[in-house]
N, C-alpha and C. Protein backbone atom coordinates (compact mmCIF):
# COMPACT_ATOMS: atom_id res chain seq x y z
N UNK A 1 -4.37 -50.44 -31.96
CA UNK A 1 -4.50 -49.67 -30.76
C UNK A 1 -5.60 -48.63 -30.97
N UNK A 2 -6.78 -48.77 -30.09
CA UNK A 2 -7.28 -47.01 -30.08
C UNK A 2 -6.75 -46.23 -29.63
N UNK A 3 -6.89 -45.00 -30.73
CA UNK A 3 -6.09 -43.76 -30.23
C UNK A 3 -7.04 -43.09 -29.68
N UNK A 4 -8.12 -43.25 -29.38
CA UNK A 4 -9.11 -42.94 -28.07
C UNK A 4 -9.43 -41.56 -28.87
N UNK A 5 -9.44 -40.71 -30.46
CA UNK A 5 -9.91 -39.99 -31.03
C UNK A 5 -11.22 -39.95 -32.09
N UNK A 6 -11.59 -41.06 -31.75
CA UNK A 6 -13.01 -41.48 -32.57
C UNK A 6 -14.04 -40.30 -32.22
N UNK A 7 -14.74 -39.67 -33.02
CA UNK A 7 -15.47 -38.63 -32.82
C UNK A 7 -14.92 -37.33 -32.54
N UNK A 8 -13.55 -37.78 -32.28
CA UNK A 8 -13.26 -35.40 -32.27
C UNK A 8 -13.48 -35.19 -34.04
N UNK A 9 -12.47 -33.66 -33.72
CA UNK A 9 -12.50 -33.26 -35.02
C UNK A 9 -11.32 -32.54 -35.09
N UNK A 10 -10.91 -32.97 -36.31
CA UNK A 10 -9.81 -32.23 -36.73
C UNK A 10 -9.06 -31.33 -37.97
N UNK A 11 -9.08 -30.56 -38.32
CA UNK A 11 -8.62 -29.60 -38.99
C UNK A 11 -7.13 -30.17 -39.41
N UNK A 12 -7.28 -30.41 -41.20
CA UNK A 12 -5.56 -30.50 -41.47
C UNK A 12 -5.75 -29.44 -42.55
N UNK A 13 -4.26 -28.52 -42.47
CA UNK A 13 -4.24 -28.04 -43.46
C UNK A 13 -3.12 -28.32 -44.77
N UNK A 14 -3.30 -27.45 -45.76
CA UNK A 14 -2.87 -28.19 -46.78
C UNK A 14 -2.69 -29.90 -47.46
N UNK A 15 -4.07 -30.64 -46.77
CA UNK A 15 -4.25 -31.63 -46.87
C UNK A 15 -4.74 -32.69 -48.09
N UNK A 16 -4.72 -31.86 -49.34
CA UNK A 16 -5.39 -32.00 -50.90
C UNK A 16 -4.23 -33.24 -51.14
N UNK A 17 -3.20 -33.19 -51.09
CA UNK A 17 -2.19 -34.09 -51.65
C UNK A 17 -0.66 -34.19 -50.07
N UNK A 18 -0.22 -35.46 -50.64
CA UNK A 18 0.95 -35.58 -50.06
C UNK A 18 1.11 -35.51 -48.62
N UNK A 19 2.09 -34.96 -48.06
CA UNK A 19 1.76 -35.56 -46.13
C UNK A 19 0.78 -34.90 -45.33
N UNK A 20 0.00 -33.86 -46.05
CA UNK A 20 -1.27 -33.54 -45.19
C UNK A 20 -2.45 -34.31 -45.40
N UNK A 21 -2.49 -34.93 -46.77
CA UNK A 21 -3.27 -35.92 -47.38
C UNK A 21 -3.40 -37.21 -46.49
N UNK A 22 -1.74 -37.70 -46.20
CA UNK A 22 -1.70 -38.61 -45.60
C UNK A 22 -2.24 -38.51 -43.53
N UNK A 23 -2.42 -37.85 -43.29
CA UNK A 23 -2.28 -37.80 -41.48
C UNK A 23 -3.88 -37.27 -41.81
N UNK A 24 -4.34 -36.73 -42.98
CA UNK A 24 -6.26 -36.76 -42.78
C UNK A 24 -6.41 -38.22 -43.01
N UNK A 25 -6.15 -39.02 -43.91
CA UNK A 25 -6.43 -40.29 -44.11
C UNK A 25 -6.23 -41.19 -42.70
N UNK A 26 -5.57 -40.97 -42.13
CA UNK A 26 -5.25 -41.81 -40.42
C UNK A 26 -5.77 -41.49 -39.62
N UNK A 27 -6.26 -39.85 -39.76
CA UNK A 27 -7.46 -39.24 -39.00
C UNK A 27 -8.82 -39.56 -38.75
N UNK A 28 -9.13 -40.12 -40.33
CA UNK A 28 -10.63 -40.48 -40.68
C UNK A 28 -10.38 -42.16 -40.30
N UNK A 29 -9.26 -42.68 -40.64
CA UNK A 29 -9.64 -44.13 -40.17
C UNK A 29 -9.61 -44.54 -38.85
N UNK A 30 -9.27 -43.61 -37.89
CA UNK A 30 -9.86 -43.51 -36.86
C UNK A 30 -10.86 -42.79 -36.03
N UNK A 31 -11.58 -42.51 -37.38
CA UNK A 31 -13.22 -42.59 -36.57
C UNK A 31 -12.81 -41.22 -36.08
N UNK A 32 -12.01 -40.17 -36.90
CA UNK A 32 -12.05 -38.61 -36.07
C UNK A 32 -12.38 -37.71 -37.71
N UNK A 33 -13.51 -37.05 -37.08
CA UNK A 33 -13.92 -35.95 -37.87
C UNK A 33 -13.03 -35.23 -38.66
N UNK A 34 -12.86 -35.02 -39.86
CA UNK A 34 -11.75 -34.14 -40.36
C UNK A 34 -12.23 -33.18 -41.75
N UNK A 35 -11.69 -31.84 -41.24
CA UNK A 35 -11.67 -30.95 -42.18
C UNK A 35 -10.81 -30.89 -43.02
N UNK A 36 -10.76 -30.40 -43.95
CA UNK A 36 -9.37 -30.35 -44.84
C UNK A 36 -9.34 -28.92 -45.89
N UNK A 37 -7.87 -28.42 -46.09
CA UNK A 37 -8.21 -27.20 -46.46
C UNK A 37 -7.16 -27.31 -47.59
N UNK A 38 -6.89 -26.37 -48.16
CA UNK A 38 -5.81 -26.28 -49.37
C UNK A 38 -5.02 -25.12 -48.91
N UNK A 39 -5.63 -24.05 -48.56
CA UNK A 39 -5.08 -22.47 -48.42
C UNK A 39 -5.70 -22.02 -47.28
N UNK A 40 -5.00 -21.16 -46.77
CA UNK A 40 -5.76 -19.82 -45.83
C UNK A 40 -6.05 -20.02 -44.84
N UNK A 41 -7.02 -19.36 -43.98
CA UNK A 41 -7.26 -19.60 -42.26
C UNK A 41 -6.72 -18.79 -41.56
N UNK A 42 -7.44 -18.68 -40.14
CA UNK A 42 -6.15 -18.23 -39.34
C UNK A 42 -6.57 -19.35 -38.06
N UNK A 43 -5.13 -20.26 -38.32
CA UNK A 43 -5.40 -21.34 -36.95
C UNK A 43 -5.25 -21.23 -36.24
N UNK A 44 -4.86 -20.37 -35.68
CA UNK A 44 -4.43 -20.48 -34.14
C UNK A 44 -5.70 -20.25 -33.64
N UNK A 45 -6.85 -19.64 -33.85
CA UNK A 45 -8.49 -19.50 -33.69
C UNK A 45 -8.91 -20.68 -32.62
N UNK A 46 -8.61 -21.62 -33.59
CA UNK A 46 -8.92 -23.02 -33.05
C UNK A 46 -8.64 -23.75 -31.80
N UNK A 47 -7.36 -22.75 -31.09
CA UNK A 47 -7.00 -23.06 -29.93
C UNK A 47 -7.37 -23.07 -28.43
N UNK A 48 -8.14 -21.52 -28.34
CA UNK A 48 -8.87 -21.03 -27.13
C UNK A 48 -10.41 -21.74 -27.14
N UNK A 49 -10.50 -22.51 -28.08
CA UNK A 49 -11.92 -23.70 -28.13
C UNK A 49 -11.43 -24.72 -27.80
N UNK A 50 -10.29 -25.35 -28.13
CA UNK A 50 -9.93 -26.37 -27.87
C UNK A 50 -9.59 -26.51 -25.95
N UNK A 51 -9.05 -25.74 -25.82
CA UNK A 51 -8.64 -25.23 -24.59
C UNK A 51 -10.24 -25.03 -23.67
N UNK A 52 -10.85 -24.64 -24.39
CA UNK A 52 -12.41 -24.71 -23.34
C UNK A 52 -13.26 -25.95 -23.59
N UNK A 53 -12.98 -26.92 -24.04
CA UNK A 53 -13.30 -28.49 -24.57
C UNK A 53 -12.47 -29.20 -23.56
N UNK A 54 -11.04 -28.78 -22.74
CA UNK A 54 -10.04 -29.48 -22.67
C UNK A 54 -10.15 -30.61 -22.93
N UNK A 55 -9.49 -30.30 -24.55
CA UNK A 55 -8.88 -31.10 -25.27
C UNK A 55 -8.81 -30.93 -26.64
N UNK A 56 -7.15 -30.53 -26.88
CA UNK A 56 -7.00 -30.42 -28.52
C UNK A 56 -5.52 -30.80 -28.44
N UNK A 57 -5.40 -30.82 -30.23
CA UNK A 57 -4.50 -31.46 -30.71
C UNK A 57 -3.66 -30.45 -31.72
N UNK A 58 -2.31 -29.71 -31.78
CA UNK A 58 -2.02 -29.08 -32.94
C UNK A 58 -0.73 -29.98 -33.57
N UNK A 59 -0.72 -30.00 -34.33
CA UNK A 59 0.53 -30.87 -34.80
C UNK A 59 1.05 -29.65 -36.12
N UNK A 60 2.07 -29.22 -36.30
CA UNK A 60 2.32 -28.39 -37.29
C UNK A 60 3.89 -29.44 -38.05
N UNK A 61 3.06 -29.36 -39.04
CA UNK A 61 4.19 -30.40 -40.28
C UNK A 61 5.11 -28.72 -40.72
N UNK A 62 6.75 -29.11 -40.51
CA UNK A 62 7.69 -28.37 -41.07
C UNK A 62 8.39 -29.06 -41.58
N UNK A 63 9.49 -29.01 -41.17
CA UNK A 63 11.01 -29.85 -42.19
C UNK A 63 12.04 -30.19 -40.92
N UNK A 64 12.55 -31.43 -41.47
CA UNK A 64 13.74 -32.01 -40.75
C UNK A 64 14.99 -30.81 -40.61
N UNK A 65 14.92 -30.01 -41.54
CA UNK A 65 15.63 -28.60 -41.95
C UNK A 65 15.46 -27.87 -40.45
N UNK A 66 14.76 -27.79 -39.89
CA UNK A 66 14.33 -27.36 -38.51
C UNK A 66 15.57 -27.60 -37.37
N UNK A 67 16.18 -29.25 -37.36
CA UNK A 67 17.19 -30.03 -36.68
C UNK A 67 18.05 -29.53 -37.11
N UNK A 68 18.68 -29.94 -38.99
CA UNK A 68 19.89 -29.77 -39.94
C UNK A 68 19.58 -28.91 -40.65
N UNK A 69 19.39 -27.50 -40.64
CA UNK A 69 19.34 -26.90 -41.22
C UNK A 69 20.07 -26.76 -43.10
N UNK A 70 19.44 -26.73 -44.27
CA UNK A 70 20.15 -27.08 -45.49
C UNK A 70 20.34 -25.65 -45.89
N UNK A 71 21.53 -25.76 -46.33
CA UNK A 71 22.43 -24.75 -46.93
C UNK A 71 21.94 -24.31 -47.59
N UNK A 72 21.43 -24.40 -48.67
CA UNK A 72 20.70 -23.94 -50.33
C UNK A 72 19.47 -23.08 -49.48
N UNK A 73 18.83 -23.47 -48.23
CA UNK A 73 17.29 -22.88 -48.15
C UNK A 73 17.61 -21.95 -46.81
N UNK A 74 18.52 -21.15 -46.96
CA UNK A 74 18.25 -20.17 -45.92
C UNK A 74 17.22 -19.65 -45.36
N UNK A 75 16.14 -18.87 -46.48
CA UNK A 75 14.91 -18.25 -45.47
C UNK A 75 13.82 -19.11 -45.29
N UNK A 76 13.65 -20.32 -45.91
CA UNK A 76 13.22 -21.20 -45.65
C UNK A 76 13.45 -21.57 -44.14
N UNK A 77 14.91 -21.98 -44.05
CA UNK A 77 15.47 -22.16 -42.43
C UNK A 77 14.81 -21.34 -41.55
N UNK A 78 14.88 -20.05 -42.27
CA UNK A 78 14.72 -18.92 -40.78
C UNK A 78 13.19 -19.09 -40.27
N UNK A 79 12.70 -19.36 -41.34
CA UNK A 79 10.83 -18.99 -41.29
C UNK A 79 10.65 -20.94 -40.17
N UNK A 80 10.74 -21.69 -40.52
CA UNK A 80 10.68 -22.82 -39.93
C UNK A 80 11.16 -22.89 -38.50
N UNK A 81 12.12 -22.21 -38.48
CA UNK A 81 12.82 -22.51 -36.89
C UNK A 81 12.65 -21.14 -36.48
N UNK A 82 11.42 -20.00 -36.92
CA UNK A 82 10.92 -18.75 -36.01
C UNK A 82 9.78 -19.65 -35.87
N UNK A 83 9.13 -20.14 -36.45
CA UNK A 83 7.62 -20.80 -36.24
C UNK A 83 7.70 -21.70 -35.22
N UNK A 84 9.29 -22.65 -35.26
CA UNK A 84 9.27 -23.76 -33.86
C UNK A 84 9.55 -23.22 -33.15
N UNK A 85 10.16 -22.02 -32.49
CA UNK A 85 10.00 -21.35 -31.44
C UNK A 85 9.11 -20.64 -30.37
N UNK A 86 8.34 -20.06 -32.05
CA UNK A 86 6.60 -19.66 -31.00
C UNK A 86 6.16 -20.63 -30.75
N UNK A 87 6.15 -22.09 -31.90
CA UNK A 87 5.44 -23.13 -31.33
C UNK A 87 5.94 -23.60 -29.55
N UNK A 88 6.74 -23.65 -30.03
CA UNK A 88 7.33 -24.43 -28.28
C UNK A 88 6.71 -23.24 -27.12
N UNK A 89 6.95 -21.72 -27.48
CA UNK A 89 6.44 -21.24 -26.93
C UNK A 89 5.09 -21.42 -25.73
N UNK A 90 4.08 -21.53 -26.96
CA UNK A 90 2.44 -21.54 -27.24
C UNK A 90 2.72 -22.81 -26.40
N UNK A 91 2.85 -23.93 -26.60
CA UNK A 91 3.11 -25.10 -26.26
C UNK A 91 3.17 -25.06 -24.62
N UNK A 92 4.10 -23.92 -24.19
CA UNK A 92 4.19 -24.43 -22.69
C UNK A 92 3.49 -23.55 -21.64
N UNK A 93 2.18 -22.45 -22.84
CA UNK A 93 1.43 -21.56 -22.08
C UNK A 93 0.07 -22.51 -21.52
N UNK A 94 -0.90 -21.38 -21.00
CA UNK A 94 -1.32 -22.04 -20.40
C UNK A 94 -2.43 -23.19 -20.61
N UNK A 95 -2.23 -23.05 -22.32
CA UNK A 95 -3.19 -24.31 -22.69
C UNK A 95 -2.27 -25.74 -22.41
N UNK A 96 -1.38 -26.11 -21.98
CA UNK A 96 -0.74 -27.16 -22.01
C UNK A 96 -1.67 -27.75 -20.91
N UNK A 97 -2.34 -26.62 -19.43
CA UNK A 97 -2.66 -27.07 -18.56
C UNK A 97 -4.37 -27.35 -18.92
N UNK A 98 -4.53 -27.55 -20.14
CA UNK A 98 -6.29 -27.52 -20.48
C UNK A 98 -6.32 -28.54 -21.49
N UNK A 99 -5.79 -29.74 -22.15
CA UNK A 99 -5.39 -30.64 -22.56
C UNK A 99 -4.99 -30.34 -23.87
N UNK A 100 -4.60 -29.31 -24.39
CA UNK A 100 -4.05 -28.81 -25.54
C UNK A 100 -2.15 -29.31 -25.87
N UNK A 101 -1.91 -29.86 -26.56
CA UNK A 101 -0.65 -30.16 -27.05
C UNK A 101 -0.43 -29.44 -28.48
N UNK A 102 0.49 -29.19 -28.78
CA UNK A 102 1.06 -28.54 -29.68
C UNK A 102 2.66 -29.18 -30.08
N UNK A 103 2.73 -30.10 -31.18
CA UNK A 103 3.97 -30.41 -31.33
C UNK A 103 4.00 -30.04 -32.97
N UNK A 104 5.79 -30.42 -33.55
CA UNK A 104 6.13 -30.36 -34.90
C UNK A 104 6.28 -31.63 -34.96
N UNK A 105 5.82 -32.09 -36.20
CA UNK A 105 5.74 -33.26 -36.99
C UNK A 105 7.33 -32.83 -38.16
N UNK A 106 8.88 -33.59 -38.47
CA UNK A 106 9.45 -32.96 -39.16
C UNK A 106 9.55 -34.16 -40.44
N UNK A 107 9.25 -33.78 -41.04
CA UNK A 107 9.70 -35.04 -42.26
C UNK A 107 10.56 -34.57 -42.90
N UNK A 108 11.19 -35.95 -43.04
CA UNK A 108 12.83 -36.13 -44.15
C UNK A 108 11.94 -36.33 -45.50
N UNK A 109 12.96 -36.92 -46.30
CA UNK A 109 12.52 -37.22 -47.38
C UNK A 109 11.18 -38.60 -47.64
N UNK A 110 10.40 -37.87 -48.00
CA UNK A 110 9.06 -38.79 -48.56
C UNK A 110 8.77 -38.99 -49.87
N UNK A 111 7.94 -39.58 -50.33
CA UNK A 111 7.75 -39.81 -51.65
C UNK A 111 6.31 -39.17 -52.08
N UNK A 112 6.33 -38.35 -52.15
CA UNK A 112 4.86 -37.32 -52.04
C UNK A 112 5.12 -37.09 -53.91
N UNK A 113 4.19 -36.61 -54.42
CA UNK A 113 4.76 -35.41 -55.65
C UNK A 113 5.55 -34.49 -55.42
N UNK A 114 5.61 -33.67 -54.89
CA UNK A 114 6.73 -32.78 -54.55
C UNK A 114 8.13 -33.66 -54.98
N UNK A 115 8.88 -34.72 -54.12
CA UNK A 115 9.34 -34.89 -54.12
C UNK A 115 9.85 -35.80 -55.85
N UNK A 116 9.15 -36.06 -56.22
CA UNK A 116 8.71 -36.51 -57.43
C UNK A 116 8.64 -35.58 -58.76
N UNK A 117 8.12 -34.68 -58.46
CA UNK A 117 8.56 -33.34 -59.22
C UNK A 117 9.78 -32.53 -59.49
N UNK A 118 9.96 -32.67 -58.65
CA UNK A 118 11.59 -32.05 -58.18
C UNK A 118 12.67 -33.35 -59.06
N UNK A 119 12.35 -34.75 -58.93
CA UNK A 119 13.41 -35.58 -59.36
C UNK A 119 13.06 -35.49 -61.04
N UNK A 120 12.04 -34.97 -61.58
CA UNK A 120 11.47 -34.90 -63.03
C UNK A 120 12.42 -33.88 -63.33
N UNK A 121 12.81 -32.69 -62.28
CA UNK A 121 13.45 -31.53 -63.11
C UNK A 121 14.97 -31.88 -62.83
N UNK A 122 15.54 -32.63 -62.44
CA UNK A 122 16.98 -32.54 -61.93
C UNK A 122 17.31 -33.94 -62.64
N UNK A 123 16.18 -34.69 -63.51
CA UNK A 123 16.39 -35.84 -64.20
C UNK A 123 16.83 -35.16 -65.55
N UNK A 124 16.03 -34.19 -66.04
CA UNK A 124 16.14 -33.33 -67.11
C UNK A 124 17.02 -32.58 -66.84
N UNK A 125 17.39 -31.97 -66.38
CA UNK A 125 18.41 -30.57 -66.19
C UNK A 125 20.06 -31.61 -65.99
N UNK A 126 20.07 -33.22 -65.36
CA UNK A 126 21.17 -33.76 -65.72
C UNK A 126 21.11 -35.17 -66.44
N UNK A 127 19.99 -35.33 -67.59
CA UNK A 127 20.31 -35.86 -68.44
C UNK A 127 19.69 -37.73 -67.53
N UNK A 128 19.59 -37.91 -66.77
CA UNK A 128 19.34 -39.15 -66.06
C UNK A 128 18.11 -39.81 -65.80
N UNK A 129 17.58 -40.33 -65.65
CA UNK A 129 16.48 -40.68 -65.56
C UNK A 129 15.96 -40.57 -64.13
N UNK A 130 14.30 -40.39 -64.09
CA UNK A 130 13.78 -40.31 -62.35
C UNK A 130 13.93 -40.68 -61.96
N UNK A 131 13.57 -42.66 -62.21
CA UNK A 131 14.28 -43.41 -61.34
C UNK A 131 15.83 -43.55 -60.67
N UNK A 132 16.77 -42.95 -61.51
CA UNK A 132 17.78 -42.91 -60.90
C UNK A 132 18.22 -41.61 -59.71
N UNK A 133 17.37 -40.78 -60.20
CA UNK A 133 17.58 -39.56 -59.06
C UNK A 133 16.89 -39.76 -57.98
N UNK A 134 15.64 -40.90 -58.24
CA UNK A 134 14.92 -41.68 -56.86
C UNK A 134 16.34 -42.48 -55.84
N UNK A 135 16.79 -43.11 -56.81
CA UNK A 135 17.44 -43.77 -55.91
C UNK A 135 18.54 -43.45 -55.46
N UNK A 136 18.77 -41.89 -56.00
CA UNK A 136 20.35 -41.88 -55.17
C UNK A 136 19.82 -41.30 -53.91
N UNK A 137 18.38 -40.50 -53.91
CA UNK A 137 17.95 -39.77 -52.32
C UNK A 137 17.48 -41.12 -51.30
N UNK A 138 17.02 -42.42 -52.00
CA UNK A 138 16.96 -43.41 -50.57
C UNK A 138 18.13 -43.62 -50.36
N UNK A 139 19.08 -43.74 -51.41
CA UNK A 139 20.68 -44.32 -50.79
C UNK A 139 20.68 -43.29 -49.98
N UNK A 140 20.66 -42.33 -49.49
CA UNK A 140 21.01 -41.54 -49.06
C UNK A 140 20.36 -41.32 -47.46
N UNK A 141 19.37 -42.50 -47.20
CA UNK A 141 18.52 -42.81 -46.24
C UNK A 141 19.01 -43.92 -45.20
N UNK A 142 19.31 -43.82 -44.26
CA UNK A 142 20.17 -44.99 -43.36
C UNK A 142 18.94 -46.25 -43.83
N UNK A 143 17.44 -46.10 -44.07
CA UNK A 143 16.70 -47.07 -43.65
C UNK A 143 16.55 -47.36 -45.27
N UNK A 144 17.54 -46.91 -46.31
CA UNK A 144 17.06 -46.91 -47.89
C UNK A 144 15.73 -47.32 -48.56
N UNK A 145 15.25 -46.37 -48.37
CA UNK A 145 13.96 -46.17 -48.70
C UNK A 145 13.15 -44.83 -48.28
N UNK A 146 12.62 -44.20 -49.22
CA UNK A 146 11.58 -42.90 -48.85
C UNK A 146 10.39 -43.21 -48.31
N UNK A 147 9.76 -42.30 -47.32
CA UNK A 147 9.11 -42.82 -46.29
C UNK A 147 7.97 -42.06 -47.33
N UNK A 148 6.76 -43.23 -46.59
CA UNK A 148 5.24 -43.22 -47.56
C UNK A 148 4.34 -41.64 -47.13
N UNK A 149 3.60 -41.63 -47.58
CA UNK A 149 2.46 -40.87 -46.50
C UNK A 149 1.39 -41.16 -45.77
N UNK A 150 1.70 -42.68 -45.62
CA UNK A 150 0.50 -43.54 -44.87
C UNK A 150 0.95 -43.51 -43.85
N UNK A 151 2.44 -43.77 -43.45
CA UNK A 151 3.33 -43.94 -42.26
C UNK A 151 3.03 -42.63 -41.73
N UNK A 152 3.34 -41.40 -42.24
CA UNK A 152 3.40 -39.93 -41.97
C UNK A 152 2.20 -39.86 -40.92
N UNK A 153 1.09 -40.25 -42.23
CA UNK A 153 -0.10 -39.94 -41.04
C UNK A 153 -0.68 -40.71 -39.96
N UNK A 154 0.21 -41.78 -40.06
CA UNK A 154 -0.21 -42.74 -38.66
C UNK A 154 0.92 -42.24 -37.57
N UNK A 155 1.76 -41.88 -37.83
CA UNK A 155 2.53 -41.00 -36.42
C UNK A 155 1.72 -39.53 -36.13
N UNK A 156 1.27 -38.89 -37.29
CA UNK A 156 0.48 -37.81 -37.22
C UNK A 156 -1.01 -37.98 -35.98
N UNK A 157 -1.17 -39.10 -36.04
CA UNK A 157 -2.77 -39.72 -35.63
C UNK A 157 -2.61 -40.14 -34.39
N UNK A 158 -1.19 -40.74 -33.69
CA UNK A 158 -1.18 -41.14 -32.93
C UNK A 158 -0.66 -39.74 -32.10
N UNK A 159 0.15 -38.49 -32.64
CA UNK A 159 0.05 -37.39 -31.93
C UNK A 159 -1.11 -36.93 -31.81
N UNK A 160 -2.18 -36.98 -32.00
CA UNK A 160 -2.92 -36.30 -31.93
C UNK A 160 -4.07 -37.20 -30.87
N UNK A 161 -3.38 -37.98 -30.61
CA UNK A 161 -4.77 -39.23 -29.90
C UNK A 161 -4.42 -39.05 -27.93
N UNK A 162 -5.15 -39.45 -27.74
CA UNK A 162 -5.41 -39.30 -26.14
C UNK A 162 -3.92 -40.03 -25.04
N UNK A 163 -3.43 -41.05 -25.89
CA UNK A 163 -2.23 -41.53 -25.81
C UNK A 163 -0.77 -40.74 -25.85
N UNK A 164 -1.03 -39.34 -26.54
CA UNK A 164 -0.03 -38.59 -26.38
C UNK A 164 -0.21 -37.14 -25.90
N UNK A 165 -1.20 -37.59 -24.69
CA UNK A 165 -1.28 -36.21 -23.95
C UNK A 165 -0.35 -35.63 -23.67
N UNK A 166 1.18 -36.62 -22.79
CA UNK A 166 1.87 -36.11 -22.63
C UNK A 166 3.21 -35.83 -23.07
N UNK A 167 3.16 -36.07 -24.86
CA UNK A 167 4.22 -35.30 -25.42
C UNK A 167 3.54 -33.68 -25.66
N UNK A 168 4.70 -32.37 -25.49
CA UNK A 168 3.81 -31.16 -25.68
C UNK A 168 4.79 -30.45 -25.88
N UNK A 169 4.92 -29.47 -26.90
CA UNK A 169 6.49 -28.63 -27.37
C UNK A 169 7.60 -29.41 -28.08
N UNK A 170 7.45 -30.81 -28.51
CA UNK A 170 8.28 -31.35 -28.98
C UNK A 170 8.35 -31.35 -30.58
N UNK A 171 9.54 -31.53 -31.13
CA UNK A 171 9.69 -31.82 -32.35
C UNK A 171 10.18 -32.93 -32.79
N UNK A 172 9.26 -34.33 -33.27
CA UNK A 172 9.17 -35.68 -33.79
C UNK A 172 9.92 -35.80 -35.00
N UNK A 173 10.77 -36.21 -35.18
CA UNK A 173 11.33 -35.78 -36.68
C UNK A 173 11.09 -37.56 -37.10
N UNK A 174 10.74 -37.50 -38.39
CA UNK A 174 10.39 -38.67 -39.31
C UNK A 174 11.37 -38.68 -40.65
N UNK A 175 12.24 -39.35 -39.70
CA UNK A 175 13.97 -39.45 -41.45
C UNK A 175 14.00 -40.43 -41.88
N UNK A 176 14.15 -41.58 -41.29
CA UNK A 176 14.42 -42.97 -41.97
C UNK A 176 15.52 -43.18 -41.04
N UNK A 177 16.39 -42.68 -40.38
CA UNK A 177 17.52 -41.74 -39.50
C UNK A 177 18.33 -41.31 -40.48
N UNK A 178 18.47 -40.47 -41.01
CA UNK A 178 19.06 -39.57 -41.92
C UNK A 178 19.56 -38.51 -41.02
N UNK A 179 18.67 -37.98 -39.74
CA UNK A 179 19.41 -36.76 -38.42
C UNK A 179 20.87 -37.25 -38.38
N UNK A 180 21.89 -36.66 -38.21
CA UNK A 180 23.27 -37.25 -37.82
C UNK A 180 23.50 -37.10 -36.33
N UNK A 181 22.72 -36.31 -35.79
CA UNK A 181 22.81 -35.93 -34.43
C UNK A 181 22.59 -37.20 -33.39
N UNK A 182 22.59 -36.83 -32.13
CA UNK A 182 22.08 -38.05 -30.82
C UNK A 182 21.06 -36.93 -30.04
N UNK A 183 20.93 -35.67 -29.96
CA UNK A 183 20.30 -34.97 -29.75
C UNK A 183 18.92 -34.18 -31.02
């Protein structure tokens, strides 16, 4: 499918490794300009241009934690679901009416380093091996299996393409269905 984004441009941040890595890679293979950053900025900059172009794209990657909030990461929680609030906010001002969208991208569990790192220390700290701490988090996946970052950034690519003008304020969550909810 063209996502009818060949030639914009797009700004990912924290895009050096893992699911920002992945949604620049889906970016560029469709023929859309992409920046990529590690640290810093102030993005929201990018918006009142986009808005006089009509036409931009924000996609902000948080956590499925956003929906199910996890016990262990309280201010984590708080900071994620104050950010989807302004987002939805921003979302339904008046750039919505200048072709600006603004959604959350939420990912469950992926197989990034991060996630990979984390199973190195909890392999060590209980004696088990990675592979086995891999596989108790897909069991733990209705679709058993951890989702790639190729997938990530081809839902990333297709939010951002001319085809999803009219999703705007929403939050896409990417689990495997791991959400327990219907809402």
């Amino acid at each position: 499918m063209d996502l009818g984004i060949a030639g914009k441009w797009a700004l990912v941040c924290a895009a050096s490794k893992g699911l920002g890595k992945g949604c620049a890679k889906a970016l560029a293979q469709e023929g859309v300009n992409v920046v990529v950053t590690a640290r810093g900025g102030d993005a929201l900059e990018a918006i009142d241009k986009m808005a006089g172009r009509g036409f931009g794209r924000v996609v902000n990657i948080t956590s499925g934690a956003v929906k199910a909030p996890i016990d262990v990461l309280g201010l984590s929680n708080g900071a994620r679901s104050g950010l989807t609030g302004f987002v939805a906010g921003l979302a339904r001002s008046r750039i919505a009416a200048q072709g600006v969208t603004i959604n959350g991208l939420l990912p469950g569990v992926f197989d990034t380093d991060r996630i990979r790192s984390m199973a190195v220390t909890t392999a060590q700290k209980e004696g088990r091996t990675v592979e086995a701490i891999l596989d108790v988090r897909r069991r733990g996946v209705p679709s058993q299996r951890l989702g790639t970052a190729d997938e990530f950034g081809a839902i990333c690519a297709f939010l951002c393409s001319v085809h999803a003008g009219y999703i705007n304020g929403q939050n896409i969550l990417a689990d495997g269905g791991m959400y327990p909810g219907t809402f």
